[in-house]
Protein backbone atom coordinates (compact mmCIF):
# COMPACT_ATOMS: atom_id res chain seq x y z
CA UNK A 1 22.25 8.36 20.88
CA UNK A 2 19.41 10.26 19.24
CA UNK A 3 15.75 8.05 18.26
CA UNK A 4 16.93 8.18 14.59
CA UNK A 5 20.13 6.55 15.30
CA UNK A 6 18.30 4.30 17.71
CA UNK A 7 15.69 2.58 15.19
CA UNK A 8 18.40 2.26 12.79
CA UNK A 9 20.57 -0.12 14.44
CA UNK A 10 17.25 -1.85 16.35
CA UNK A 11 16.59 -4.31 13.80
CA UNK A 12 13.32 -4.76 15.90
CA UNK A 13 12.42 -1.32 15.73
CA UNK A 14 10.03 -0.25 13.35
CA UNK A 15 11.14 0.94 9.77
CA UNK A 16 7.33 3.13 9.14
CA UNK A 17 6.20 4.17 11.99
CA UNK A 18 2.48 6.04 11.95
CA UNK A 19 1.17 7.85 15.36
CA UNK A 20 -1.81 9.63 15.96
CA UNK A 21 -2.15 10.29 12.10
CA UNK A 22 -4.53 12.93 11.02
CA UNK A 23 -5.56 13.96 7.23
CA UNK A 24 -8.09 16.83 6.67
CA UNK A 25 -8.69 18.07 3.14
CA UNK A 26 -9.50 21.67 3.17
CA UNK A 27 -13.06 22.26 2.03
CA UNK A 28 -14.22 24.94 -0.75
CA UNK A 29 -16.71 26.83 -2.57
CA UNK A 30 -19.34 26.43 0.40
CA UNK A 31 -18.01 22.68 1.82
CA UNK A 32 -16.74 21.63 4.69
CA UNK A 33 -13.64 20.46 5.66
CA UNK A 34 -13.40 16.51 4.52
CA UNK A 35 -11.54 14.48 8.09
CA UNK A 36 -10.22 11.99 5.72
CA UNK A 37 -7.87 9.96 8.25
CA UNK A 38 -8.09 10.42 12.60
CA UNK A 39 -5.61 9.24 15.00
CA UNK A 40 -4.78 6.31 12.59
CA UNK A 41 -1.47 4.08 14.17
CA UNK A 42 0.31 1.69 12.96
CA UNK A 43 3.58 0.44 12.00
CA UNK A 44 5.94 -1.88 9.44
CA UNK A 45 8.95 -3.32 10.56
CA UNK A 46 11.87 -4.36 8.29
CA UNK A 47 10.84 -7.18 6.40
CA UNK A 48 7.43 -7.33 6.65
CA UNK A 49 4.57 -6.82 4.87
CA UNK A 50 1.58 -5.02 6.65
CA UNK A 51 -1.89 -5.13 4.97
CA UNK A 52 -4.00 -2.10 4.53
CA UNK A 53 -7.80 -3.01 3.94
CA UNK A 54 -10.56 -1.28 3.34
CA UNK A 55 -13.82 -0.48 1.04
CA UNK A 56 -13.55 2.33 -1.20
CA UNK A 57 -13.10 5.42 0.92
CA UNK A 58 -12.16 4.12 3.54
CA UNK A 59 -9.09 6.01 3.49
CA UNK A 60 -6.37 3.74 2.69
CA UNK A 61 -5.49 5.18 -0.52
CA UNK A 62 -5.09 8.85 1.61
CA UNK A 63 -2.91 6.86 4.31
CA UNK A 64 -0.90 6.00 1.65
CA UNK A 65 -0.34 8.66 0.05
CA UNK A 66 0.47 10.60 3.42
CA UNK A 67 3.83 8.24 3.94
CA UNK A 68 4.67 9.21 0.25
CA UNK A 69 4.32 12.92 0.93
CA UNK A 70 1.06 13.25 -1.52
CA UNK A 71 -1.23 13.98 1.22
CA UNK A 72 -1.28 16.98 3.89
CA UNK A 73 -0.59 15.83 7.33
CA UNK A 74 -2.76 18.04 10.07
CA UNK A 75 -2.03 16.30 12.83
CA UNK A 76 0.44 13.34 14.22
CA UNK A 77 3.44 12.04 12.78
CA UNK A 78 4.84 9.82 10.39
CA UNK A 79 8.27 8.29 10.96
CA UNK A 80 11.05 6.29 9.08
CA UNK A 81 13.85 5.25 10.60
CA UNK A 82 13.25 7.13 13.49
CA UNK A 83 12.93 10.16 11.23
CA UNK A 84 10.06 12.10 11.65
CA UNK A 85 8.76 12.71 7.26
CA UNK A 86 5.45 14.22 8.12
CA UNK A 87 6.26 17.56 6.73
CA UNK A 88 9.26 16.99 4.79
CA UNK A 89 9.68 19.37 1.84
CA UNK A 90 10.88 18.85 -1.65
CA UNK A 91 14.77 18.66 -1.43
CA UNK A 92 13.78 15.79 1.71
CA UNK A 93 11.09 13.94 -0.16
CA UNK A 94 13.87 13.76 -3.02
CA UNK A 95 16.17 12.27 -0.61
CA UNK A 96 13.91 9.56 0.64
CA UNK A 97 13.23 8.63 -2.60
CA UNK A 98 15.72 5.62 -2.55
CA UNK A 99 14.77 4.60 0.59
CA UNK A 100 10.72 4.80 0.18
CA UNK A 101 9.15 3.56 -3.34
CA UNK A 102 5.89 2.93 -4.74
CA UNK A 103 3.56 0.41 -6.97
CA UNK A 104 0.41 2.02 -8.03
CA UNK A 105 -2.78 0.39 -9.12
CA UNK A 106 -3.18 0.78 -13.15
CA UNK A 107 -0.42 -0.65 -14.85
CA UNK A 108 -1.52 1.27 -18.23
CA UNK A 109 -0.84 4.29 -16.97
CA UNK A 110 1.51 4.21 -14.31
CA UNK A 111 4.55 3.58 -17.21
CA UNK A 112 5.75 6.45 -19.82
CA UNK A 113 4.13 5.23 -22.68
CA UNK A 114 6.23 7.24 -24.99
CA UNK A 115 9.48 5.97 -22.99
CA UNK A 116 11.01 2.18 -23.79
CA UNK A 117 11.62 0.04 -20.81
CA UNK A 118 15.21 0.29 -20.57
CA UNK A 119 14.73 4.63 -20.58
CA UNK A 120 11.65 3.82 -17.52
CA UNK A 121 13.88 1.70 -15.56
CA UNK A 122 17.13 4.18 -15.79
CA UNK A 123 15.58 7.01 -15.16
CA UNK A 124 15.12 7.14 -11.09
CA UNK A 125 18.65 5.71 -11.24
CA UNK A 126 20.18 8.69 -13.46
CA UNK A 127 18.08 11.41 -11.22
CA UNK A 128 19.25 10.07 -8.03
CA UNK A 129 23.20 11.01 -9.40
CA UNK A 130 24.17 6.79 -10.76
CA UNK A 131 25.84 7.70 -14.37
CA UNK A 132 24.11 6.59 -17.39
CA UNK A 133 26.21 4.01 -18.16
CA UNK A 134 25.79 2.31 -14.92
CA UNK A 135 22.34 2.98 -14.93
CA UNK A 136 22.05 1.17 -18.02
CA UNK A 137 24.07 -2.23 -17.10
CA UNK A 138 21.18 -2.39 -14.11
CA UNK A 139 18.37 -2.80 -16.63
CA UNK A 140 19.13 -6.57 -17.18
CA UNK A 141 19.29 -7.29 -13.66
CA UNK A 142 15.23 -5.14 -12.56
CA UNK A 143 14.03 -7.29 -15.80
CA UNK A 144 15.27 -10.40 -14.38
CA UNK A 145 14.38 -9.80 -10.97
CA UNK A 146 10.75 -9.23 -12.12
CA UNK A 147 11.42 -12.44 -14.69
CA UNK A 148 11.14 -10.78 -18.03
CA UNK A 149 13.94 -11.04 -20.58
CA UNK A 150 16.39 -8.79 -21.04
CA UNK A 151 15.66 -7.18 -24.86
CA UNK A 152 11.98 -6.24 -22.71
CA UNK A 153 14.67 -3.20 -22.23
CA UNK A 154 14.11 -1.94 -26.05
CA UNK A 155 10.24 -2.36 -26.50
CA UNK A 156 7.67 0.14 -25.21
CA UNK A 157 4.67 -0.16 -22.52
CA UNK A 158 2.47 -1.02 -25.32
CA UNK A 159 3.71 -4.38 -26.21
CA UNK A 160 3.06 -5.79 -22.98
CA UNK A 161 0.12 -7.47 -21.11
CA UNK A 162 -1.07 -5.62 -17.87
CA UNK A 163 0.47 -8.34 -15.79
CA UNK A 164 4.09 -7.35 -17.78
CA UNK A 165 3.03 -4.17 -17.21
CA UNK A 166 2.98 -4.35 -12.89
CA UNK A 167 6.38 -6.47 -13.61
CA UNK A 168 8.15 -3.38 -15.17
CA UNK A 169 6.29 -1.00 -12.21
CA UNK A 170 7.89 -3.14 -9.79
CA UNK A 171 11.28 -3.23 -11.29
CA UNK A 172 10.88 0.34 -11.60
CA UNK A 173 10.61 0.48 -7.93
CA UNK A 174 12.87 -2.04 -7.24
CA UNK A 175 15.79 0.27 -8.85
CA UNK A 176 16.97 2.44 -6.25
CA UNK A 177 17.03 -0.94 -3.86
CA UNK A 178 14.45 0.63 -1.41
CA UNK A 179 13.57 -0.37 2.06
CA UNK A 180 9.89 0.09 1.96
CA UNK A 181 7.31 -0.12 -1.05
CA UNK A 182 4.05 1.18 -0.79
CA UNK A 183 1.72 -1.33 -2.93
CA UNK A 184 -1.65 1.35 -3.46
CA UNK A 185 -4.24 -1.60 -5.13
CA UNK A 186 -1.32 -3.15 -7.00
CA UNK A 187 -2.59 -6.26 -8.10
CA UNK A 188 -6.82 -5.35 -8.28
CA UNK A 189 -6.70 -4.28 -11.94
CA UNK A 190 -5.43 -7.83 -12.87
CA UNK A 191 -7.65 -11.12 -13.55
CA UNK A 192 -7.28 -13.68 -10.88
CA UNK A 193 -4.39 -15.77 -12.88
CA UNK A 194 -2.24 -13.05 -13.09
CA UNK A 195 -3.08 -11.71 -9.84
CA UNK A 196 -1.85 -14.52 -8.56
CA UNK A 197 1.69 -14.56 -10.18
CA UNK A 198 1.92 -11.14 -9.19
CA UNK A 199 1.31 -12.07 -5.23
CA UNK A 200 3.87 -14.32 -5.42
CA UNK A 201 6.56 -12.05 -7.17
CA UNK A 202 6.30 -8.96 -4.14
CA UNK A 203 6.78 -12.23 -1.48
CA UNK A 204 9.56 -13.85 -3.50
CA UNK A 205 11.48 -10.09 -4.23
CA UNK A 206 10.34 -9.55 -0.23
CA UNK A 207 12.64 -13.03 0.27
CA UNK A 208 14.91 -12.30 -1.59
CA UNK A 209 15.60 -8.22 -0.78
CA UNK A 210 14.02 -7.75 2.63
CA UNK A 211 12.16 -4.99 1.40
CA UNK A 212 9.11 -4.03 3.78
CA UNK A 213 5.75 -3.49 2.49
CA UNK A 214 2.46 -1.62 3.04
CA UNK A 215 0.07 -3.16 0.70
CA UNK A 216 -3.40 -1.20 0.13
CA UNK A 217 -6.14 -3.16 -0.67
CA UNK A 218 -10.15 -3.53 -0.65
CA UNK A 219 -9.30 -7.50 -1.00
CA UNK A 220 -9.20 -9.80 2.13
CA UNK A 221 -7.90 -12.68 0.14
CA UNK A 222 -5.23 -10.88 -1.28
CA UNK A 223 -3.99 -9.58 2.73
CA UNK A 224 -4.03 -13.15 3.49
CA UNK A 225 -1.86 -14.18 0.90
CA UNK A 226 1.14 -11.66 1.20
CA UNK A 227 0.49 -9.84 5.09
CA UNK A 228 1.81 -10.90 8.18
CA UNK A 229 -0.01 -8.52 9.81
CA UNK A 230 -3.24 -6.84 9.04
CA UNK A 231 -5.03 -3.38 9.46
CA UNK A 232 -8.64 -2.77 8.58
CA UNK A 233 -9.58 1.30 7.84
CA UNK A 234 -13.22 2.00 7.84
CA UNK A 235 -14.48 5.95 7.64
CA UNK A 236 -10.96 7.23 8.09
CA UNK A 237 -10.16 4.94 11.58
CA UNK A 238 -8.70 1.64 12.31
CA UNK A 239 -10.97 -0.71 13.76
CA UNK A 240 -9.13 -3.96 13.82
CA UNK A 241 -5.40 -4.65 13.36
CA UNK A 242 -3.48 -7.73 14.49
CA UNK A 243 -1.95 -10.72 13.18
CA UNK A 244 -3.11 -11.90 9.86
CA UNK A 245 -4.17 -14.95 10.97
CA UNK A 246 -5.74 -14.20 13.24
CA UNK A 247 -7.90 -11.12 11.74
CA UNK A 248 -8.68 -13.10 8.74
CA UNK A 249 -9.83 -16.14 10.28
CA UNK A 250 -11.55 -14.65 13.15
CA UNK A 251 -12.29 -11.06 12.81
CA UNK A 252 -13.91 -9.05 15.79
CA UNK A 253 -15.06 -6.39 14.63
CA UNK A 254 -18.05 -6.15 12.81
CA UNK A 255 -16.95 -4.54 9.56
CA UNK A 256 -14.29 -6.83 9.33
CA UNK A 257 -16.64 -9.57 9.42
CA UNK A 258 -18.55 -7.83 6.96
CA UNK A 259 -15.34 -7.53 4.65
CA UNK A 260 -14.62 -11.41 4.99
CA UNK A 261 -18.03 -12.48 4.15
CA UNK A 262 -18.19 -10.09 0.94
CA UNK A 263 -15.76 -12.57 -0.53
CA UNK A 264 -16.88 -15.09 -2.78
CA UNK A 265 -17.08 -18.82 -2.47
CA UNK A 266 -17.35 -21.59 -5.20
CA UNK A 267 -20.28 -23.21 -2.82
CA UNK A 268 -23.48 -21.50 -3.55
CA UNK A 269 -25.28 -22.46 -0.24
CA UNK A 270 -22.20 -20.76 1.72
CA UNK A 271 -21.96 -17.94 -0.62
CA UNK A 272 -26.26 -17.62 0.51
CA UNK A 273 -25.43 -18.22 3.92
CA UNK A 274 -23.07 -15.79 3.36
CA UNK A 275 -24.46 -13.04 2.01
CA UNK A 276 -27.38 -13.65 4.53
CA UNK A 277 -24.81 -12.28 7.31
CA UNK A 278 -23.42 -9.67 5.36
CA UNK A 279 -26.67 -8.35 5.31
CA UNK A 280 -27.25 -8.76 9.08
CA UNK A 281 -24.02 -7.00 9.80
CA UNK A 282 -24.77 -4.19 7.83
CA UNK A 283 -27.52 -3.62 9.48
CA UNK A 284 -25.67 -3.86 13.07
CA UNK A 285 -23.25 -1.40 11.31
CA UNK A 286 -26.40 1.08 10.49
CA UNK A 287 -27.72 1.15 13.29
CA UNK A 288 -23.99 1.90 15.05
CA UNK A 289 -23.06 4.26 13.00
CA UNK A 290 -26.44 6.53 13.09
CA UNK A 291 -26.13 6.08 16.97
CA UNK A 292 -22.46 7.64 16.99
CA UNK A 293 -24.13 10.48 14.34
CA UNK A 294 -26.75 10.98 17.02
CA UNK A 295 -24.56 11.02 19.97
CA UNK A 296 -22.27 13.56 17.65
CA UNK A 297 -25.35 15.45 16.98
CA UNK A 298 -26.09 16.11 20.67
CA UNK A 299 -22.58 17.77 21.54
């Protein structure tokens, strides 16, 4: 029995399965090469949902992208199913399609806005081979999976709220029944309300489905409230991964920490107290992070 066949009929076996991972942009016009991700590990069984946090450039978005092909892999592997995708090219990424969808952050422009909602949600069906006809009677079903009603299948982008909006993304992704969704920021452009709704949608279609997720985002709350298990990027390396509990409510590392206390609090003496140690671990973090530039420096 070969690995591939091995992970598929493990159920405990990981569905994503990230080693080593390396991402280096090519530099240009006088720059240097940009070392976006190094030796970055981790994994997502079937089922769950594994948080991906981070600050802006932290390099979640490029880790990301990486599983769905977007970004160049230079070193280390990515595997699904046992299947090593790290250099896949087009005819493969086509092929994975079904099995590997994702939900991106805008919600205004992630949708066709020229296309209705029935023509958005048919068309990954009707390029992955399903007849139009079939792909058609599915429309009903995405909608009410997502909870809209079904004549949301004649209207365009336009008429909906952003929160609508994420619901057709989702359903959109939802159509070729994947196995793993890759959630890139897919609830920050929402208000808090809607956010919210949103949150409890992925987990309910995640109950329902038994789709996995990795779910990018800058927003501790937001890992807590869908992850079972966490991983926190900072400068292109994991620093702190683990249960979510148990990150979230008592983080080790120091840029965790910092992450957690960034978040704010209806108190306004905690939200001073808090900010207080933000401060102070951003200053351990400085003075860390021009020691390793030193150190670097020396070699």
């Amino acid at each position: 029995m070969t690995s591939a066949d091995s992970a598929a009929t493990d159920p405990a076996a990981p569905l994503l399965e990230v080693t080593d991972l390396d991402v280096i942009y090519p530099g240009g016009r006088g720059r240097s090469p940009f070392h976006a991700l190094r030796t970055v590990s981790l994994d997502v069984r079937p089922g769950e949902t594994v948080g991906l946090v981070g600050e802006s450039g932290s390099g979640k978005t490029t880790l990301g992208r990486a599983v769905l092909g977007l970004a160049p892999v230079s070193g280390g592997s990515i595997r699904f199913d046992g299947q090593d995708i790290s250099r896949l090219d087009r005819r493969g990424r086509r092929a994975l399609a079904k099995d590997i969808q994702v939900v991106f952050q805008d919600p205004y422009s992630s949708l066709n806005p020229s296309m209705t909602i029935g023509d958005i949600l048919t068309e990954p069906l009707t390029a992955n081979g399903v007849a139009a006809g079939d792909a058609a009677s599915r429309v009903g079903g995405l909608l009410e999976r997502v909870h809209l009603p079904a004549d949301a299948a004649a209207r365009l982008p336009r008429e909906f709220s952003g929160g609508q909006r994420q619901r057709i993304a989702i359903a959109r992704a939802l159509a070729l029944s994947p196995r793993l969704i890759v959630a890139d920021e897919a609830v920050s452009a929402l208000d808090l309300s809607t956010q919210a709704k949103v949150l409890e949608l992925f987990i309910e279609i995640q109950e329902a489905t038994g789709v996995a997720y990795l779910f990018i985002t800058h927003d501790l709350a937001v890992v807590r409230h869908v992850s079972h298990r966490v991983a926190v990027l900072y400068h292109g390396e994991i620093v702190e991964q683990g249960e979510t509990a148990a990150v979230t409510g008592d983080p080790e590392h120091p840029y965790t920490q910092r992450l957690f206390m960034a978040a704010p609090v209806p108190d306004p003496d905690r939200q001073e107290q808090r900010r207080a140690e933000r401060r102070r671990l951003l200053a351990i973090q400085a003075e860390q992070d021009a020691q390793a530039g030193a150190g670097l420096g020396a070699l």
